[in-house]
PDB file of N, CA and C in Angstrom:
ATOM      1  N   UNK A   1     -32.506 -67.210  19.681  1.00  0.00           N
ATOM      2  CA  UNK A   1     -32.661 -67.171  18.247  1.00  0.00           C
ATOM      3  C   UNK A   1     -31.328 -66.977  17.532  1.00  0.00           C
ATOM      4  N   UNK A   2     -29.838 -66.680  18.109  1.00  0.00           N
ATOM      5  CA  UNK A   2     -29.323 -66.567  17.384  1.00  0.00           C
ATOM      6  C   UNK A   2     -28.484 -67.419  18.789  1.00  0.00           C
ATOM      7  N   UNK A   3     -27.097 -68.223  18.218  1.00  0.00           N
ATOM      8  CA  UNK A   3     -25.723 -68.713  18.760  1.00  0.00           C
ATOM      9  C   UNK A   3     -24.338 -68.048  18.569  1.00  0.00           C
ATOM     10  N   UNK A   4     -23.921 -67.875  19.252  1.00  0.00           N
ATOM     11  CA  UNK A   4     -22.314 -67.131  19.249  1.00  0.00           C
ATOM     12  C   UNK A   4     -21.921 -68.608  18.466  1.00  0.00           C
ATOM     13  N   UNK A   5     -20.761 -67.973  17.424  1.00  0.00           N
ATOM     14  CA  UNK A   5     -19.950 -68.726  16.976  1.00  0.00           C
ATOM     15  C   UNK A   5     -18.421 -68.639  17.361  1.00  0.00           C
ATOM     16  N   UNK A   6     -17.892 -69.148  18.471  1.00  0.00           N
ATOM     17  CA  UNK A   6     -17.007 -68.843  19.201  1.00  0.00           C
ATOM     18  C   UNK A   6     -15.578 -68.967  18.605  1.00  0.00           C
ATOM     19  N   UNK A   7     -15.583 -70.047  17.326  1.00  0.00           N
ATOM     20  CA  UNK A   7     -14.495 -70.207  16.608  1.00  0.00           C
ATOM     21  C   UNK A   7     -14.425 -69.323  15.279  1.00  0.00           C
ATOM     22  N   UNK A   8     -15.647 -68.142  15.004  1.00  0.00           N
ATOM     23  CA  UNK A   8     -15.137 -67.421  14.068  1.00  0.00           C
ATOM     24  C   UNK A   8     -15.275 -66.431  14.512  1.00  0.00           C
ATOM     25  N   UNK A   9     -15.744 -65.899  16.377  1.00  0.00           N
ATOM     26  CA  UNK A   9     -16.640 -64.915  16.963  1.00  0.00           C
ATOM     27  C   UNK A   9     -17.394 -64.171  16.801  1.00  0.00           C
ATOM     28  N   UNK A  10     -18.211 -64.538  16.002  1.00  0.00           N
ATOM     29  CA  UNK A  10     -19.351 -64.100  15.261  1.00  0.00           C
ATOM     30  C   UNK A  10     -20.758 -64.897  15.890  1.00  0.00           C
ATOM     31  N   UNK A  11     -21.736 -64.596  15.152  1.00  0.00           N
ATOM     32  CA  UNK A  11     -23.145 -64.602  16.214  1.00  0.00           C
ATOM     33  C   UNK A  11     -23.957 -65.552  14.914  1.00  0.00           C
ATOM     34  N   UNK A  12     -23.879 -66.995  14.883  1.00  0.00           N
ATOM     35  CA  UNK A  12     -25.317 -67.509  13.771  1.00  0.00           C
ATOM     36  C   UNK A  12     -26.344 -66.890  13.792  1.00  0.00           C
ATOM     37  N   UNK A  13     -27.175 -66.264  12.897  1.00  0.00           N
ATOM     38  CA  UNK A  13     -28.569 -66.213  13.079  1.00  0.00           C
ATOM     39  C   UNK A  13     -29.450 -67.918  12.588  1.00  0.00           C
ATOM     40  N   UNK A  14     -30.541 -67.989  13.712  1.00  0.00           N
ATOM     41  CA  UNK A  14     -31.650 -69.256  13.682  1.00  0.00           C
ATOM     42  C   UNK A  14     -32.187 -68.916  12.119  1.00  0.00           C
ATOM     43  N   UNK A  15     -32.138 -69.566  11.428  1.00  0.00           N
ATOM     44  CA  UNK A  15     -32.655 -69.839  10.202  1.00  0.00           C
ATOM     45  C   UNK A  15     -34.176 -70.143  10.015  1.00  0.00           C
ATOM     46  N   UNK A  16     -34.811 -70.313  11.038  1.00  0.00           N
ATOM     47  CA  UNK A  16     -36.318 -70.231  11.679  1.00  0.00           C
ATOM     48  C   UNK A  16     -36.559 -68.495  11.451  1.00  0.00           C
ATOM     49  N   UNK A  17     -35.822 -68.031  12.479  1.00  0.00           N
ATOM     50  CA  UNK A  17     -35.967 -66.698  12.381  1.00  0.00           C
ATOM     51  C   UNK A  17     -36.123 -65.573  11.631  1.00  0.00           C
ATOM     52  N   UNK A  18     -35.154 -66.251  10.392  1.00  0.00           N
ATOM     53  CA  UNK A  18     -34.942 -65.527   9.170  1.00  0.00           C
ATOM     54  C   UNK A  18     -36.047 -65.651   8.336  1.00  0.00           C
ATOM     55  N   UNK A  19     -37.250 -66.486   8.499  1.00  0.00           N
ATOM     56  CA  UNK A  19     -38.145 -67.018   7.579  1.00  0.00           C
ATOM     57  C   UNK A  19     -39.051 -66.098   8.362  1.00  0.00           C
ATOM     58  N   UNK A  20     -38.842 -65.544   9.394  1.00  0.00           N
ATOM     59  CA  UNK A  20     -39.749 -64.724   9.925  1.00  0.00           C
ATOM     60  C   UNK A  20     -39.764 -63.362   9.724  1.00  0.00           C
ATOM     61  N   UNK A  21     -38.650 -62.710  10.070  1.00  0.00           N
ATOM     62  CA  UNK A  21     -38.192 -61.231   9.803  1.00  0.00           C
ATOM     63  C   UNK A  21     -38.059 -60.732   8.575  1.00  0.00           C
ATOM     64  N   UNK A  22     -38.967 -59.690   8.248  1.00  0.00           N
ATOM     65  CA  UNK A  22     -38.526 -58.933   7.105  1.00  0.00           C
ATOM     66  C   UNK A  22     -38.177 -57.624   6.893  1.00  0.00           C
ATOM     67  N   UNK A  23     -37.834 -57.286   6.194  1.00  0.00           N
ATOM     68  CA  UNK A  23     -37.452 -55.722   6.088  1.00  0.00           C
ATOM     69  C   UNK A  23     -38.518 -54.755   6.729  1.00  0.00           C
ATOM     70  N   UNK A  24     -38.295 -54.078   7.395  1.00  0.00           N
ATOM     71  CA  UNK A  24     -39.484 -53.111   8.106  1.00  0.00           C
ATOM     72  C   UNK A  24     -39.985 -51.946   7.172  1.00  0.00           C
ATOM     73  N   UNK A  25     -38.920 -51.659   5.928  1.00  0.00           N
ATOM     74  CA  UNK A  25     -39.468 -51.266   4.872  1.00  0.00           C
ATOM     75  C   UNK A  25     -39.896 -51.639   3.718  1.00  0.00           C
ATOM     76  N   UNK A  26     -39.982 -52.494   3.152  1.00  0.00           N
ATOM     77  CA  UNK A  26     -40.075 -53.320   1.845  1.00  0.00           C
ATOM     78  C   UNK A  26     -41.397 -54.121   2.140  1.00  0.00           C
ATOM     79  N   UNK A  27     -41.348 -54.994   3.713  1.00  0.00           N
ATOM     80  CA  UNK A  27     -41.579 -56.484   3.938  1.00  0.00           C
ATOM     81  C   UNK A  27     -41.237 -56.678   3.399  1.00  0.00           C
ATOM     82  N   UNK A  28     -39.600 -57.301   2.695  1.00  0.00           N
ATOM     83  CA  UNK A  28     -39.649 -58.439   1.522  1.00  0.00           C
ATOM     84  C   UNK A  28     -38.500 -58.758   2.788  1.00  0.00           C
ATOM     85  N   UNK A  29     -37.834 -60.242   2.029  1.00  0.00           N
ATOM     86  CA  UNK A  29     -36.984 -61.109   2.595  1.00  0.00           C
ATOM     87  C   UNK A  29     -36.081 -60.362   2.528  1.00  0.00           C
ATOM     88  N   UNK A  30     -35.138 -61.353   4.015  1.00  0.00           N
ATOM     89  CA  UNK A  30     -33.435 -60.710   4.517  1.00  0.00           C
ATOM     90  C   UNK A  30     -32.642 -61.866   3.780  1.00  0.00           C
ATOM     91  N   UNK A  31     -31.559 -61.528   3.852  1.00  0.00           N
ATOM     92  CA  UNK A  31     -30.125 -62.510   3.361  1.00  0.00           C
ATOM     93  C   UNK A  31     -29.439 -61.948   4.537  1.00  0.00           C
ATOM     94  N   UNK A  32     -28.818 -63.172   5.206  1.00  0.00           N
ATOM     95  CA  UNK A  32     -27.977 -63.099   6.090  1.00  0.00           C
ATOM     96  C   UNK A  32     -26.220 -63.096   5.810  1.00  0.00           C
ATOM     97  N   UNK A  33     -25.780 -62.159   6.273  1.00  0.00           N
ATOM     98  CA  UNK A  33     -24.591 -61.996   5.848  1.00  0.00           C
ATOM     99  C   UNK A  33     -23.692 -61.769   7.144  1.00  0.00           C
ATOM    100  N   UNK A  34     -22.939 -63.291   7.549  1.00  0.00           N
ATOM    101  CA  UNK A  34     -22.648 -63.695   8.510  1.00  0.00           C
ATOM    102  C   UNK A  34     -21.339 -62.653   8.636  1.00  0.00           C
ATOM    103  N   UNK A  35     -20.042 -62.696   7.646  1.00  0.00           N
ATOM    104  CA  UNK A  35     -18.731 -61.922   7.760  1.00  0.00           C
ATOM    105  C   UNK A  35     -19.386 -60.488   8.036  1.00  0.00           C
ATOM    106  N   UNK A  36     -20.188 -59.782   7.969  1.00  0.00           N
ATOM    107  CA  UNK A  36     -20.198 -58.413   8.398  1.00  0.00           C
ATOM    108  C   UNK A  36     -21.468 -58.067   9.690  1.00  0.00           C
ATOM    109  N   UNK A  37     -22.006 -59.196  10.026  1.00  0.00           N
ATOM    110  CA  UNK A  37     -22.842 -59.645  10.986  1.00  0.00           C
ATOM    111  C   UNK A  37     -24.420 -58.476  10.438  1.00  0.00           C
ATOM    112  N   UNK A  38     -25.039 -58.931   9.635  1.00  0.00           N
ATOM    113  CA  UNK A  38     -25.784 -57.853   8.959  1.00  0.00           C
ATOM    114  C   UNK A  38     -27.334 -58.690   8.331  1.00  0.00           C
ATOM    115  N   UNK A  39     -28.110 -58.129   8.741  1.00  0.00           N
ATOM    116  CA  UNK A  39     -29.371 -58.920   7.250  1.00  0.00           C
ATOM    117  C   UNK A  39     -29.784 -57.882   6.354  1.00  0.00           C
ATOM    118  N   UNK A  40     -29.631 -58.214   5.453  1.00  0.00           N
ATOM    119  CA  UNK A  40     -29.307 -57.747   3.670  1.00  0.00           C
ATOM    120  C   UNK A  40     -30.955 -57.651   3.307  1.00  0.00           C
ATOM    121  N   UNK A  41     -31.647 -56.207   2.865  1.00  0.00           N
ATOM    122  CA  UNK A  41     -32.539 -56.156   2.045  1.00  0.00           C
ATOM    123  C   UNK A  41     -32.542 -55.814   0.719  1.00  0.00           C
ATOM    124  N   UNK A  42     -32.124 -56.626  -0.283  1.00  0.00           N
ATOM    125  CA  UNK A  42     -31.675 -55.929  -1.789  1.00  0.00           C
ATOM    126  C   UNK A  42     -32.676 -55.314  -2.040  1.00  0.00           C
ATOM    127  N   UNK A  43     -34.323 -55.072  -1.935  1.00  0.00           N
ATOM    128  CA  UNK A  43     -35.145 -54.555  -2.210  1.00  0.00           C
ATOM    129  C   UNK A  43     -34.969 -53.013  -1.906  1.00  0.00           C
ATOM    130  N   UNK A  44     -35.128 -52.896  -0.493  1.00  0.00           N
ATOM    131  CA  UNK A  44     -34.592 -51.461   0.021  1.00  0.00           C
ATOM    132  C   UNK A  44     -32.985 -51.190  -0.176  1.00  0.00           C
ATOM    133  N   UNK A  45     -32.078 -51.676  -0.142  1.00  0.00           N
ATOM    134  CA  UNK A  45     -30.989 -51.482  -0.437  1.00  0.00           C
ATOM    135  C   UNK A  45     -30.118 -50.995   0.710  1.00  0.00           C
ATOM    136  N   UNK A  46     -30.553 -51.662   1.754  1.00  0.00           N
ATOM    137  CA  UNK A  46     -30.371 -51.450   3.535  1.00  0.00           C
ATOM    138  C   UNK A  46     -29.524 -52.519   3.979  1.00  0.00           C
ATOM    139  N   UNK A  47     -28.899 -52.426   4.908  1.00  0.00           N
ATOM    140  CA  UNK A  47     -28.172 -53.438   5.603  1.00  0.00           C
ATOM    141  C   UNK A  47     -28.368 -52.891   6.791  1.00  0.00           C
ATOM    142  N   UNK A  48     -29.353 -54.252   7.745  1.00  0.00           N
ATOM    143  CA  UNK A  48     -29.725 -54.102   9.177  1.00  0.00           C
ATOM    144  C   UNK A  48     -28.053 -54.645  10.340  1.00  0.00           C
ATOM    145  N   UNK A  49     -27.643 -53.737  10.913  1.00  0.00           N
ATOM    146  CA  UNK A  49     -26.901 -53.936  11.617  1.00  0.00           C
ATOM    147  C   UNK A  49     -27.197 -55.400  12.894  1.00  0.00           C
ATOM    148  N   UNK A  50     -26.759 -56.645  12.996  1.00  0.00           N
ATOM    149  CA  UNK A  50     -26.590 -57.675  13.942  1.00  0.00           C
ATOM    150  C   UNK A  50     -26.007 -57.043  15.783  1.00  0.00           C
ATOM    151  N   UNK A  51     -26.182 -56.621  16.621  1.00  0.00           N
ATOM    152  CA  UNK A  51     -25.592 -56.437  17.454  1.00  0.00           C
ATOM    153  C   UNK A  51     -25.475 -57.343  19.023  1.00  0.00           C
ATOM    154  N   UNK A  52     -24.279 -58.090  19.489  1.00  0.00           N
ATOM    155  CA  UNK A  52     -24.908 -59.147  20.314  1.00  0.00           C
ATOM    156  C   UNK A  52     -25.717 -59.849  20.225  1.00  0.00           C
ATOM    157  N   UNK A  53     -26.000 -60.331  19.196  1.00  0.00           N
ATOM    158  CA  UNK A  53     -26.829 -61.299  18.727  1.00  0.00           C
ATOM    159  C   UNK A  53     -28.407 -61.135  18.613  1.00  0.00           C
ATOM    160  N   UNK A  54     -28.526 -59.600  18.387  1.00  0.00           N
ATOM    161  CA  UNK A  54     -29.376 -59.312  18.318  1.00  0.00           C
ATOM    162  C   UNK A  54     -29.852 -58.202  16.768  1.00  0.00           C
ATOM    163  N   UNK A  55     -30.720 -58.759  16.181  1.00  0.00           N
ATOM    164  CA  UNK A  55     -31.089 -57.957  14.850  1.00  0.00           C
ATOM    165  C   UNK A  55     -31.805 -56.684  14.998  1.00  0.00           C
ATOM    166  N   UNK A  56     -30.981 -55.366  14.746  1.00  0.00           N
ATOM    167  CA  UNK A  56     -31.356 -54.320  14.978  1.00  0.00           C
ATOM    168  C   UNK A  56     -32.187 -53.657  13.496  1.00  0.00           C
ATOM    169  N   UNK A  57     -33.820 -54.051  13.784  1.00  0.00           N
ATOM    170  CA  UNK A  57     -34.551 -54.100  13.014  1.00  0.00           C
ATOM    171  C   UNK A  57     -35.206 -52.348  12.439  1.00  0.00           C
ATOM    172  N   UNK A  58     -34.224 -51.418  12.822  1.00  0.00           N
ATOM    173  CA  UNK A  58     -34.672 -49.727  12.613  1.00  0.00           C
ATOM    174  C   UNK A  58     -34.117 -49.038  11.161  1.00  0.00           C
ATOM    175  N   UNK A  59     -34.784 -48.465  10.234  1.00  0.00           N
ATOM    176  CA  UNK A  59     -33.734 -47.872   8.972  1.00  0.00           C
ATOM    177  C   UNK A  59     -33.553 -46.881   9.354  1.00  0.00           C
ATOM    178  N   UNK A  60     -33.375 -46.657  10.672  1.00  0.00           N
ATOM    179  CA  UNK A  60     -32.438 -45.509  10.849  1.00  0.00           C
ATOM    180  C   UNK A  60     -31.052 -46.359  11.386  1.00  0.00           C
ATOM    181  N   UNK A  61     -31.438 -46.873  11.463  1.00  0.00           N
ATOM    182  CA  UNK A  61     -29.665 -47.666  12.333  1.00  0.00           C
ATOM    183  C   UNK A  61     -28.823 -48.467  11.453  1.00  0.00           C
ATOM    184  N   UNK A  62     -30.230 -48.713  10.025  1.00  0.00           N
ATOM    185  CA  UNK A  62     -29.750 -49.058   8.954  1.00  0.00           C
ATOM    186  C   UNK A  62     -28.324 -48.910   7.972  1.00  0.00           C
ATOM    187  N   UNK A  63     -27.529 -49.597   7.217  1.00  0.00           N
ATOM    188  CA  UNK A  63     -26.289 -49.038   6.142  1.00  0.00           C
ATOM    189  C   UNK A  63     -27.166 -49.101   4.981  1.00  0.00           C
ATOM    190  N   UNK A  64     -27.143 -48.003   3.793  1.00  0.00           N
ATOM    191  CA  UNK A  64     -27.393 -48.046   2.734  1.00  0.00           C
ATOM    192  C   UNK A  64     -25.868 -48.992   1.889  1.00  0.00           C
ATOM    193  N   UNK A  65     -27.010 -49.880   1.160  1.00  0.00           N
ATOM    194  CA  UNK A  65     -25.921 -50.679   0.387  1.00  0.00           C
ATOM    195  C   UNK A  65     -25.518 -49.817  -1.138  1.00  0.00           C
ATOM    196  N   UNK A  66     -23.881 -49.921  -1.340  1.00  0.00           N
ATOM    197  CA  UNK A  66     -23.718 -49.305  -2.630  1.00  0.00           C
ATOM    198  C   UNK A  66     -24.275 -49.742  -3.702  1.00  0.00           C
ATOM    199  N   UNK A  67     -24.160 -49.311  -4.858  1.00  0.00           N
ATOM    200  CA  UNK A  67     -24.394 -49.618  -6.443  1.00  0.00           C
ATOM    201  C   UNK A  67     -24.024 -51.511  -6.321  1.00  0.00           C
ATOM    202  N   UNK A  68     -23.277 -52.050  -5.830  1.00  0.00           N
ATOM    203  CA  UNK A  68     -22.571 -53.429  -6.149  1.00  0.00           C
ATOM    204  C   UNK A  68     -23.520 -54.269  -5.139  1.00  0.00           C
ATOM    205  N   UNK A  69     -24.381 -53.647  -4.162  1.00  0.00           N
ATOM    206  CA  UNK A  69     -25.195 -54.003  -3.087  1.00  0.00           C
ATOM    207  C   UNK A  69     -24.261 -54.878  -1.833  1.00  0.00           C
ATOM    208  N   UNK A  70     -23.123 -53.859  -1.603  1.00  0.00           N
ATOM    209  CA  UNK A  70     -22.289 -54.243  -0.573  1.00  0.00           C
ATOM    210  C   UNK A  70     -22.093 -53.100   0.411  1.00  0.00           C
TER     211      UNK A  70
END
């Protein structure tokens, strides 16, 4: 579900996938945010950590996003 991107070394997430996963608190939709390897819930105001190409779907493992939602 997700590809290493070997020329920016970063990890694509499947865009299939993304239509699937939602916030484990909200349910609402992710935004993928490839430069910090992260899926973005502006609803909850969470940023799910990407690790090895894998979406670490817990709000405890979660980043709270600031006021600017970064």
């Amino acid at each position: 579900m997700t590809t290493p991107d070997t020329k920016a070394g970063t990890t694509k997430v499947d865009p299939k996938l993304l239509e699937i996963l939602v916030c484990p608190v909200t349910k609402g939709p992710l935004d993928y945010d490839a430069a910090a390897q992260e899926l973005i819930s502006k609803q909850a105001g969470l940023a799910y950590p990407i690790r090895n190409g894998i979406p670490i779907m817990l709000a405890d493992e979660a980043r709270a996003l600031d006021a600017d939602g970064k």
